[in-house]
Protein backbone atom coordinates (compact mmCIF):
# COMPACT_ATOMS: atom_id res chain seq x y z
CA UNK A 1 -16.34 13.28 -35.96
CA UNK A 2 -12.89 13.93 -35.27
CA UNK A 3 -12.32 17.80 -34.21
CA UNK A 4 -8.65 18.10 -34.41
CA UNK A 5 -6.52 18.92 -37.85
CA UNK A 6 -4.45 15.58 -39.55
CA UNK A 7 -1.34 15.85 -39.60
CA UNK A 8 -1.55 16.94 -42.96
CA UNK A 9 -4.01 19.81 -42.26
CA UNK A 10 -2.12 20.98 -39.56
CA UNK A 11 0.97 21.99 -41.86
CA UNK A 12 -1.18 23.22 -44.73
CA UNK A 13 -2.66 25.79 -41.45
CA UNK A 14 1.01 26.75 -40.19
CA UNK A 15 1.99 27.21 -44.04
CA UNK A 16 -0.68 29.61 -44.95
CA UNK A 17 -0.39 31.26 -40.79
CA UNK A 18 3.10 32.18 -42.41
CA UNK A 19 2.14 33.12 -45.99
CA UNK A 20 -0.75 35.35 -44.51
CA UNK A 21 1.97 37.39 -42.31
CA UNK A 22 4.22 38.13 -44.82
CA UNK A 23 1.28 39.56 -47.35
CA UNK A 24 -1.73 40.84 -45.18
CA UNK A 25 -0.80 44.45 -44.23
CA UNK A 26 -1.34 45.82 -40.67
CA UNK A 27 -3.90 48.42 -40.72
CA UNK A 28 -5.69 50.51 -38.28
CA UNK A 29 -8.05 53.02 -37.89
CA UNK A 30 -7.87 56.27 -35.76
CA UNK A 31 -6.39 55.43 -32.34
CA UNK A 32 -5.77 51.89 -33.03
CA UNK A 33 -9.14 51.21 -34.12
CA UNK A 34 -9.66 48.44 -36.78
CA UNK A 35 -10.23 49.50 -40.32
CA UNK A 36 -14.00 49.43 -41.54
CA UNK A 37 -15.65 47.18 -44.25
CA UNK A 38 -13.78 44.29 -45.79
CA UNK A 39 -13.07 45.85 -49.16
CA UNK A 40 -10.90 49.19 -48.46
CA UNK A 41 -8.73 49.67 -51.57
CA UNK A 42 -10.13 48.13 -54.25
CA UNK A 43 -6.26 47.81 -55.89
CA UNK A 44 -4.83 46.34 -52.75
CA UNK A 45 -8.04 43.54 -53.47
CA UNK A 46 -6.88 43.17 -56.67
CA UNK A 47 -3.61 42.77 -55.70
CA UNK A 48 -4.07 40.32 -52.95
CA UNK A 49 -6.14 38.47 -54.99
CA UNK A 50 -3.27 38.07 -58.20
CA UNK A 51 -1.03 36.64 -54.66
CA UNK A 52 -3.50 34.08 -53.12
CA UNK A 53 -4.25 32.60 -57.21
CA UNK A 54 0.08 32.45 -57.43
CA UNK A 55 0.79 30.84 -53.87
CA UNK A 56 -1.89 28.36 -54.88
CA UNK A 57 -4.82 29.33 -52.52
CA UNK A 58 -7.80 30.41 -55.06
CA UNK A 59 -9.49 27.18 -55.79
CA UNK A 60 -8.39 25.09 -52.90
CA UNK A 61 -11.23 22.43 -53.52
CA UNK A 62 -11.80 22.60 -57.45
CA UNK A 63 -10.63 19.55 -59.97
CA UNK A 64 -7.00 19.62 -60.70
CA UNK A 65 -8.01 19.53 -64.27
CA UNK A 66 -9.70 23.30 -63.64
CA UNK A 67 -7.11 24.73 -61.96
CA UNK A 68 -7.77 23.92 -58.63
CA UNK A 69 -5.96 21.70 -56.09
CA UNK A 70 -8.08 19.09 -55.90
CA UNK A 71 -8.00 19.50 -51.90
CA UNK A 72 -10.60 18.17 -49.60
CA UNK A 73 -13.67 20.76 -48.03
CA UNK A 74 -11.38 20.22 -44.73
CA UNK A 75 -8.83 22.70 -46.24
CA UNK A 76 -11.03 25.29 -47.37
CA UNK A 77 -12.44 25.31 -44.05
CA UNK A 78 -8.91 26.03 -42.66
CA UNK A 79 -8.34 28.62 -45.32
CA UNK A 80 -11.74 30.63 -44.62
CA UNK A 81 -10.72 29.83 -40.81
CA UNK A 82 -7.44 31.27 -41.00
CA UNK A 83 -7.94 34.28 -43.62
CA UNK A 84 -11.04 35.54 -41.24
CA UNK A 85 -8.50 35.50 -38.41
CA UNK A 86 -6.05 37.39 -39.82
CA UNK A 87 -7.93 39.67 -41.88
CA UNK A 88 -7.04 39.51 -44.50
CA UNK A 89 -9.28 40.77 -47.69
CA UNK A 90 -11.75 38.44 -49.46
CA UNK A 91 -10.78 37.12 -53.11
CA UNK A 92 -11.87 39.71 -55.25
CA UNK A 93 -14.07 37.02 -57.34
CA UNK A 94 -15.21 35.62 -54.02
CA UNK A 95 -18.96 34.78 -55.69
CA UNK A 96 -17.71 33.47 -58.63
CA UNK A 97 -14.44 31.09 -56.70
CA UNK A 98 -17.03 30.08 -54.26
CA UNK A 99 -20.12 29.83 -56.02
CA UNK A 100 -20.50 30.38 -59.90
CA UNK A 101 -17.44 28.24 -60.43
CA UNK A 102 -18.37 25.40 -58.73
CA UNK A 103 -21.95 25.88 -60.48
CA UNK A 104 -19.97 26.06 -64.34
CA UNK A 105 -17.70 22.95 -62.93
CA UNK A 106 -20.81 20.51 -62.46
CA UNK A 107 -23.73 22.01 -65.30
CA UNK A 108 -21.63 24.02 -67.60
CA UNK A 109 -20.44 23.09 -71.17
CA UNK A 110 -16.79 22.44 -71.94
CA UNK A 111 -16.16 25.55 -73.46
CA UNK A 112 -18.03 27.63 -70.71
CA UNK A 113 -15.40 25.43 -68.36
CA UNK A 114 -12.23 26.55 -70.18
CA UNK A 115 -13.40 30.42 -70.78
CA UNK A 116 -14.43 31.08 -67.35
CA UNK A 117 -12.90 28.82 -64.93
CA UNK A 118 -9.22 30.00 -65.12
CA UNK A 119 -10.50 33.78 -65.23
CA UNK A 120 -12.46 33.73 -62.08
CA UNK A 121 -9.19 31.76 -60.42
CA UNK A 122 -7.18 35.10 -61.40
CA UNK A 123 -9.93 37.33 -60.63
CA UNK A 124 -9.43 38.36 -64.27
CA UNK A 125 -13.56 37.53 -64.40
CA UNK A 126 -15.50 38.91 -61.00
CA UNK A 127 -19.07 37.30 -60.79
CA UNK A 128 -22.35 38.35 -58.91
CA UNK A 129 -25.08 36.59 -58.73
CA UNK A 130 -28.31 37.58 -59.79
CA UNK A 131 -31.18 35.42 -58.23
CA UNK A 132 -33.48 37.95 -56.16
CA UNK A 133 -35.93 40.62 -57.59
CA UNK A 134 -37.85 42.99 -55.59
CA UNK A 135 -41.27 40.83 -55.48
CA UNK A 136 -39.70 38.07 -55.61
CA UNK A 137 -36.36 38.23 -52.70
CA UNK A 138 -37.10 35.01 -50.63
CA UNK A 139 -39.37 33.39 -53.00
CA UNK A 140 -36.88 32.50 -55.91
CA UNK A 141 -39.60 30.40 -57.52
CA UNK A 142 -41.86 33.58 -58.21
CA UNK A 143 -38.84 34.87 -60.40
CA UNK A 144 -40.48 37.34 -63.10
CA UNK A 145 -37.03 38.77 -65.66
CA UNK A 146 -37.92 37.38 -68.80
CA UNK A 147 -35.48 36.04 -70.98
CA UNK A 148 -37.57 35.11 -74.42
CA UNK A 149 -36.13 33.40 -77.46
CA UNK A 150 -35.25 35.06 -80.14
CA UNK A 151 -32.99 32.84 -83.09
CA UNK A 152 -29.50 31.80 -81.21
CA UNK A 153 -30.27 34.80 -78.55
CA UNK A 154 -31.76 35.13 -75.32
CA UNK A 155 -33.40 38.33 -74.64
CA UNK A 156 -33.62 39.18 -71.50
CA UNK A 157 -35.78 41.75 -69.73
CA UNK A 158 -36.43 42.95 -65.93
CA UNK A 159 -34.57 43.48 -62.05
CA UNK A 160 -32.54 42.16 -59.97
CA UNK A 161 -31.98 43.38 -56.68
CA UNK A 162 -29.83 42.95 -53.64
CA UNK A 163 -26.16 41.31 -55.81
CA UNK A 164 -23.50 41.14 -53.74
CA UNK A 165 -20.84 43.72 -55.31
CA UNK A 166 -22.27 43.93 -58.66
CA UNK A 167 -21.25 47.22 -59.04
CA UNK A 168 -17.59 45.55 -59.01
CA UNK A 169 -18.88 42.78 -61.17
CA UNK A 170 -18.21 42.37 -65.17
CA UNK A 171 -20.31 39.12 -64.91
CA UNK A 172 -23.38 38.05 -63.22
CA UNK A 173 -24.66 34.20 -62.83
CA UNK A 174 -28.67 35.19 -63.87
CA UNK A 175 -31.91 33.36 -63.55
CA UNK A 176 -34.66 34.14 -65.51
CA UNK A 177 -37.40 32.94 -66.87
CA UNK A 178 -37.80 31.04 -70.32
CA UNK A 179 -40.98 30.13 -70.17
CA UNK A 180 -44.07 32.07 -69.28
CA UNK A 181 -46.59 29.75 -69.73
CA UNK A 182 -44.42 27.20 -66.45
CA UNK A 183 -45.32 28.30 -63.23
CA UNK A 184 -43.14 28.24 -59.78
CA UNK A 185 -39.43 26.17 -60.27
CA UNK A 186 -40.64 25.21 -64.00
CA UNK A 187 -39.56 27.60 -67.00
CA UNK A 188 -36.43 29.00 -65.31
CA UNK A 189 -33.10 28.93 -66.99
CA UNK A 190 -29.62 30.39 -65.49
CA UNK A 191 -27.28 32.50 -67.78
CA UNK A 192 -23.95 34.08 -68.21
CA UNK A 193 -24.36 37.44 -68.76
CA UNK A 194 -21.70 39.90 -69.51
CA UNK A 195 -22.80 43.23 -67.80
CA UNK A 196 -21.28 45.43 -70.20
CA UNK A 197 -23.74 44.40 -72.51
CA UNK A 198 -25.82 47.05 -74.08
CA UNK A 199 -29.39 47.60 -71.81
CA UNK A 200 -27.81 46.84 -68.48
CA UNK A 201 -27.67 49.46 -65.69
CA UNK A 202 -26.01 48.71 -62.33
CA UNK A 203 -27.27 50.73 -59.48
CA UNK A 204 -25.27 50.36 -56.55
CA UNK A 205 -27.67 50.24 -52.54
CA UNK A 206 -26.25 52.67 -50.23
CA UNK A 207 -27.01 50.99 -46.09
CA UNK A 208 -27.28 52.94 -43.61
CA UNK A 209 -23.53 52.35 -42.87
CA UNK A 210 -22.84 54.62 -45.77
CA UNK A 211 -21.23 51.56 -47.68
CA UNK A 212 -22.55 50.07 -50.89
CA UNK A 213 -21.92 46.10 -50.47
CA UNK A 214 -25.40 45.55 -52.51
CA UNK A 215 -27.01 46.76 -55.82
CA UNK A 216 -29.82 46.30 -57.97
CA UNK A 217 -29.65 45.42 -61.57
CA UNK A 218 -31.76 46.66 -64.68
CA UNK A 219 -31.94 44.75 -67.85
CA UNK A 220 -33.78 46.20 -70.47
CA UNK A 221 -33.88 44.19 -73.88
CA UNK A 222 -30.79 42.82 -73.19
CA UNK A 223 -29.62 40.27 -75.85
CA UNK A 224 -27.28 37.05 -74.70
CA UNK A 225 -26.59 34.42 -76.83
CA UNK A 226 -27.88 30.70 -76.66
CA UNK A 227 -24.64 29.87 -75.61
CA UNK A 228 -24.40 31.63 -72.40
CA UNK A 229 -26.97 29.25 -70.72
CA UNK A 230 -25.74 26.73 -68.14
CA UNK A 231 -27.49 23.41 -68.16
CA UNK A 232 -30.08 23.76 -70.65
CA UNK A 233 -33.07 26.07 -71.28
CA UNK A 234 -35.77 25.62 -68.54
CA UNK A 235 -33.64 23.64 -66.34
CA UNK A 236 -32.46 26.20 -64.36
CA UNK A 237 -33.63 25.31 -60.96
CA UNK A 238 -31.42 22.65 -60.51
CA UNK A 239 -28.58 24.53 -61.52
CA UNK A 240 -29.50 27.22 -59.41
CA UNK A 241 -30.41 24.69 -56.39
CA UNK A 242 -26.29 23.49 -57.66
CA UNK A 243 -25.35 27.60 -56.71
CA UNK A 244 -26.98 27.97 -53.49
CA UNK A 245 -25.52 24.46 -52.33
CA UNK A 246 -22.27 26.09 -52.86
CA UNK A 247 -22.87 29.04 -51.55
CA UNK A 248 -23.52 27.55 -48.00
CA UNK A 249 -20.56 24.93 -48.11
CA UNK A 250 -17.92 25.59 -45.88
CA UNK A 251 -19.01 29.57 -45.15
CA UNK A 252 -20.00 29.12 -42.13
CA UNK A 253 -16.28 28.68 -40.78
CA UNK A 254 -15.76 32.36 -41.86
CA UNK A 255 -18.80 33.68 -40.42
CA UNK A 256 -17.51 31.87 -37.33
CA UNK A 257 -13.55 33.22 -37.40
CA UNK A 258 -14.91 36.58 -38.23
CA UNK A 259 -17.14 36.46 -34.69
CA UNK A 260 -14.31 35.11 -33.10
CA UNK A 261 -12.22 38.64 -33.99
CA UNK A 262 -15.21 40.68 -32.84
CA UNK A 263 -15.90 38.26 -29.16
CA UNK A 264 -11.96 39.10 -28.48
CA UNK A 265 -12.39 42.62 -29.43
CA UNK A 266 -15.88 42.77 -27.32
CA UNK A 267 -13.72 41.75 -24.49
CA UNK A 268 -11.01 44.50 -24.99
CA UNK A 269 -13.51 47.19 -24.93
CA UNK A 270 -15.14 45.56 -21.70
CA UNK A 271 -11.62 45.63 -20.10
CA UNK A 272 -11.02 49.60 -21.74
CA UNK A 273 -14.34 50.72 -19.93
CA UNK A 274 -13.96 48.79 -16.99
CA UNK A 275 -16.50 47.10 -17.04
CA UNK A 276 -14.73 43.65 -17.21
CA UNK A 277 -15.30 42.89 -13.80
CA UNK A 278 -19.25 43.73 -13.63
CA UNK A 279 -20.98 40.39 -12.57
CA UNK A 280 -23.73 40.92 -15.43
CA UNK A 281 -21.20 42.03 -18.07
CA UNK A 282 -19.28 38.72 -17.62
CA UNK A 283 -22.89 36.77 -17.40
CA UNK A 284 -23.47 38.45 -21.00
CA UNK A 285 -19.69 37.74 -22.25
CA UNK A 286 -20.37 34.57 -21.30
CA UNK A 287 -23.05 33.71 -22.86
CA UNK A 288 -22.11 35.43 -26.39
CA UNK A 289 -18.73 33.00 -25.71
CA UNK A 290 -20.87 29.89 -25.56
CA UNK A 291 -22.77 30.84 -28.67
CA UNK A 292 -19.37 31.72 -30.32
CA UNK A 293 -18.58 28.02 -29.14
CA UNK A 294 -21.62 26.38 -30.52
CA UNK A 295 -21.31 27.77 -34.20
CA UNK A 296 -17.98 26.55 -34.07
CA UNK A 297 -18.84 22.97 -33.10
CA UNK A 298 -21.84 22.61 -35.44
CA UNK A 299 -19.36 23.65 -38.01
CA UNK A 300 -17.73 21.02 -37.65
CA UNK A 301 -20.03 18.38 -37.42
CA UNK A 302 -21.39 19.93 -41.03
CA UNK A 303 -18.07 19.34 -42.11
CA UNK A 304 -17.75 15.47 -41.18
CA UNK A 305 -21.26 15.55 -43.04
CA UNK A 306 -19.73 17.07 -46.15
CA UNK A 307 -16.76 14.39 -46.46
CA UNK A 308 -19.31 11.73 -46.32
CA UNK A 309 -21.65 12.89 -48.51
CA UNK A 310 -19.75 15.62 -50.70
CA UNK A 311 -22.41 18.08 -51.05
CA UNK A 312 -23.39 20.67 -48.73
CA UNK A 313 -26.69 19.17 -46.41
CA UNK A 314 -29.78 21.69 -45.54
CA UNK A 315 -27.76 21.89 -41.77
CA UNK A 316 -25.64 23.94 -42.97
CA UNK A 317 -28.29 27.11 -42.85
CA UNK A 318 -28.25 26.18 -38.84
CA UNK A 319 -25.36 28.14 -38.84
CA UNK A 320 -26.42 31.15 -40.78
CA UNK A 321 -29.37 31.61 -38.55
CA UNK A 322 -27.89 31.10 -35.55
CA UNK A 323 -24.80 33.33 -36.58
CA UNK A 324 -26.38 36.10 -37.73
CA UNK A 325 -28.55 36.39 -34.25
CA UNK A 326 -24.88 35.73 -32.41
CA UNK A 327 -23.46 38.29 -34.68
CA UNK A 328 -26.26 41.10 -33.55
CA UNK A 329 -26.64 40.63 -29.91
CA UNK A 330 -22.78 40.69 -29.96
CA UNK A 331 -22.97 44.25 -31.46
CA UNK A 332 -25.73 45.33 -29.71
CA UNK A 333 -23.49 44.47 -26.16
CA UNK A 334 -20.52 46.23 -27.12
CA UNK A 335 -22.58 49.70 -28.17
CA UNK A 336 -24.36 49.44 -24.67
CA UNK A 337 -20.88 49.32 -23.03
CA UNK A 338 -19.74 51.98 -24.83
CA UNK A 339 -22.39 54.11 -22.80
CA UNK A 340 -24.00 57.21 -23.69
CA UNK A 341 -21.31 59.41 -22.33
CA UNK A 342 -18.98 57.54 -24.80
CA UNK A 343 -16.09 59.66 -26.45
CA UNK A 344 -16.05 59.78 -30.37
CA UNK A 345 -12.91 57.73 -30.37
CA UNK A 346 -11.36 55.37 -32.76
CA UNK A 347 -13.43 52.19 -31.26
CA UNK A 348 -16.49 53.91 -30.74
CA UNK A 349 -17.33 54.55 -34.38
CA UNK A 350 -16.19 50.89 -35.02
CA UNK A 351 -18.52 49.02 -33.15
CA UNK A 352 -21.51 51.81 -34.07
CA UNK A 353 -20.84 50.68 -37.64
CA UNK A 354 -20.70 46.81 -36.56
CA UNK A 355 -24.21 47.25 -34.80
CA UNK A 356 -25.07 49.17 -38.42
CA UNK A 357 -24.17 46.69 -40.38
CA UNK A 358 -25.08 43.78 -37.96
CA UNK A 359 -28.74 44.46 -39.00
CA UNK A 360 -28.84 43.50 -42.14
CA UNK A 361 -27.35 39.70 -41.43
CA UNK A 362 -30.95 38.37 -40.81
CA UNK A 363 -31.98 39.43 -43.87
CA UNK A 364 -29.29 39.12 -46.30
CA UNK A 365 -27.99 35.41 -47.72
CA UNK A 366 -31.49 33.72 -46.78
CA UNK A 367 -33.38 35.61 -43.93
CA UNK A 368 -34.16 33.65 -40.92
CA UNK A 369 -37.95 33.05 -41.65
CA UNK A 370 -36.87 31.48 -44.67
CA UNK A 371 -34.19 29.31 -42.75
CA UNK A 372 -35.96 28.75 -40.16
CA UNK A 373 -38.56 26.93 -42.35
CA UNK A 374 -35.74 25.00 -44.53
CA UNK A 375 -34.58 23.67 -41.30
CA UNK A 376 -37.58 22.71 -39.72
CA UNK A 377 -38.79 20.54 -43.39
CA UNK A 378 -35.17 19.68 -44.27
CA UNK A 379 -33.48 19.05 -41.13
CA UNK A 380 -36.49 18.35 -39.00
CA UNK A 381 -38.64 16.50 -41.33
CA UNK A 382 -41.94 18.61 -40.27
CA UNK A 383 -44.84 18.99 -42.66
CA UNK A 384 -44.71 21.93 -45.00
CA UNK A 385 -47.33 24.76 -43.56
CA UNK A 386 -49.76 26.60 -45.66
């Protein structure tokens, strides 16, 4: 495993340094403070988005022949590395450029290929996905919207809940399924569906942040033709298995960058408080550093993994789990050094919302009783329990 950039990578990572400092705005909060949630102004997303497709950085890794570059999984790494650092804004079709694209590039039919691929690159097309219900979150195989046949349509009936930014979304990546008669993985089929179709409602999840990242979807006799399916009709757990391959990837490298921001800033409000120089503060700095230092280690060792093999290994969701506890107790640290006493300033509603919002990352893409038994059959090799 070799942990340093080629020469090669090292240039494409001082190019798009550069490129990211002339387009990704300086912004602060009150008092210097550092602007909350990753979306802000929706236009400026939009915007950013139409510049990262022109200066060739949506689609790093796709086939030349859709639009992409063609690049290897080490450059997307250093893009999510570098774009984290200097926070800059997300794609606005991140779901669909990172996950619904790759999906339509390895199960979808030519014509789904040249309709959708070159819209999600622009952001023209924004995808969620739409995989979870509310009985049936963790469990995908217990999936209960029907879609039933009816002539050269699909129609398709029941929730969805927790999408990622479906209430931004024209397009959602659904599962459903086909057959009621299969039982578990059997019977499912993955669709297209355009959610300004007639029966769908779009109901956006307010946290306890105040922000609405999630929603939940309704589809009530909602009619999508034969033509929308990916794969073919009941085959949709592999395709599905195809998305949530994807969606691991090379993520974990922004999850990573994005606790690397939040350790420095951790430190500055140690040093603000004074509290830098407390023997057990440091112990606990310390220890969140090492963590920091793990993730990004076993990052890279699930990269070397991915240029051997090409597809995303069950190690991967290592990283989630262990992120998304790093994430928390970070959070948690910096609210307890704020103190009680602390003064409603610019950083002190920051991290309050960080420790907010920090809750939710054991649950959300996978919780950690779910990972923690994918790693311990996939990575581990232990017997299934019952």
């Amino acid at each position: 495993m070799d942990l340093r950039d080629s020469a090669e990578e090292a240039e494409f990572r001082a190019g798009l340094r550069a490129w990211l400092a002339g387009v990704v705005p300086v912004t602060v909060g009150p008092d210097g403070a550092p602007p909350q949630g990753r979306w802000g102004d929706i236009e400026a997303v939009r915007s950013f988005t139409r510049a990262l497709h022109a200066a060739g950085y949506a689609g790093l890794t796709w086939p030349a022949e859709h639009g992409g570059r063609g690049l290897s999984p080490a450059y997307q790494a250093i893009y999510l590395e570098e774009t984290a650092r200097a926070e800059a804004a997300e794609h606005i079709g991140v779901i669909g450029l990172g996950m619904v694209g790759p999906t339509i590039i390895a199960c979808g039919s030519p014509e789904q290929r040249a309709w959708y691929l070159p819209r999600i690159l622009t952001g023209d097309i924004i995808f969620c996905q739409g995989f979870s219900e509310p009985e049936a979150g963790s469990d995908l195989s217990a999936v209960r919207t029907l879609a039933r046949r009816d002539g050269d349509e699909l129609v398709v009936t029941g929730r969805k809940v927790w999408s990622s930014y479906a209430h931004l979304a024209d397009h959602c990546l659904l599962l459903a399924r086909t057959d009621p008669e299969q039982r578990r993985h059997r019977g499912l089929t993955c669709l297209l569906v355009d959610l300004r179709s007639a029966g769908v409602t779009v109901r956006p999840i307010r946290q306890m942040t105040g922000e609405a990242e999630f929603a939940e979807i309704e589809f009530d006799e909602v009619r999508v033709p034969l033509d929308a399916v990916v794969g073919a009709l009941d085959d949709g757990w592999r395709v599905a298995m195809t998305t949530l391959a994807h969606e691991r990837g090379t993520f974990g490298f922004t999850l990573t960058a994005r606790l690397d921001v939040a350790f420095r800033r951790l430190v500055a409000t140690a040093k603000a408080r004074g509290r830098d120089t407390d023997p057990v503060v440091r112990d606990q700095l310390a220890a969140r550093y090492v963590e920091l230092e793990g993730l990004r280690w076993t990052n890279r060792r699930g990269l070397a993994a991915l240029a051997r093999t090409g597809v995303p290994g069950p190690e991967t969701s290592v990283i989630k789990l262990r992120w998304s506890q790093a994430h928390q107790r970070l959070t948690t640290l910096a609210v307890q050094l704020l103190g009680d006493d602390a003064e409603p300033d610019g950083w002190d509603p920051y991290w309050r919302h960080q420790m907010l919002r920090s809750r939710a990352n054991t649950i959300e893409g996978g919780t950690s009783e779910v990972l923690r038994n994918l790693v311990a059959e996939r990575v581990l090799g232990l017997p299934r329990s019952y």
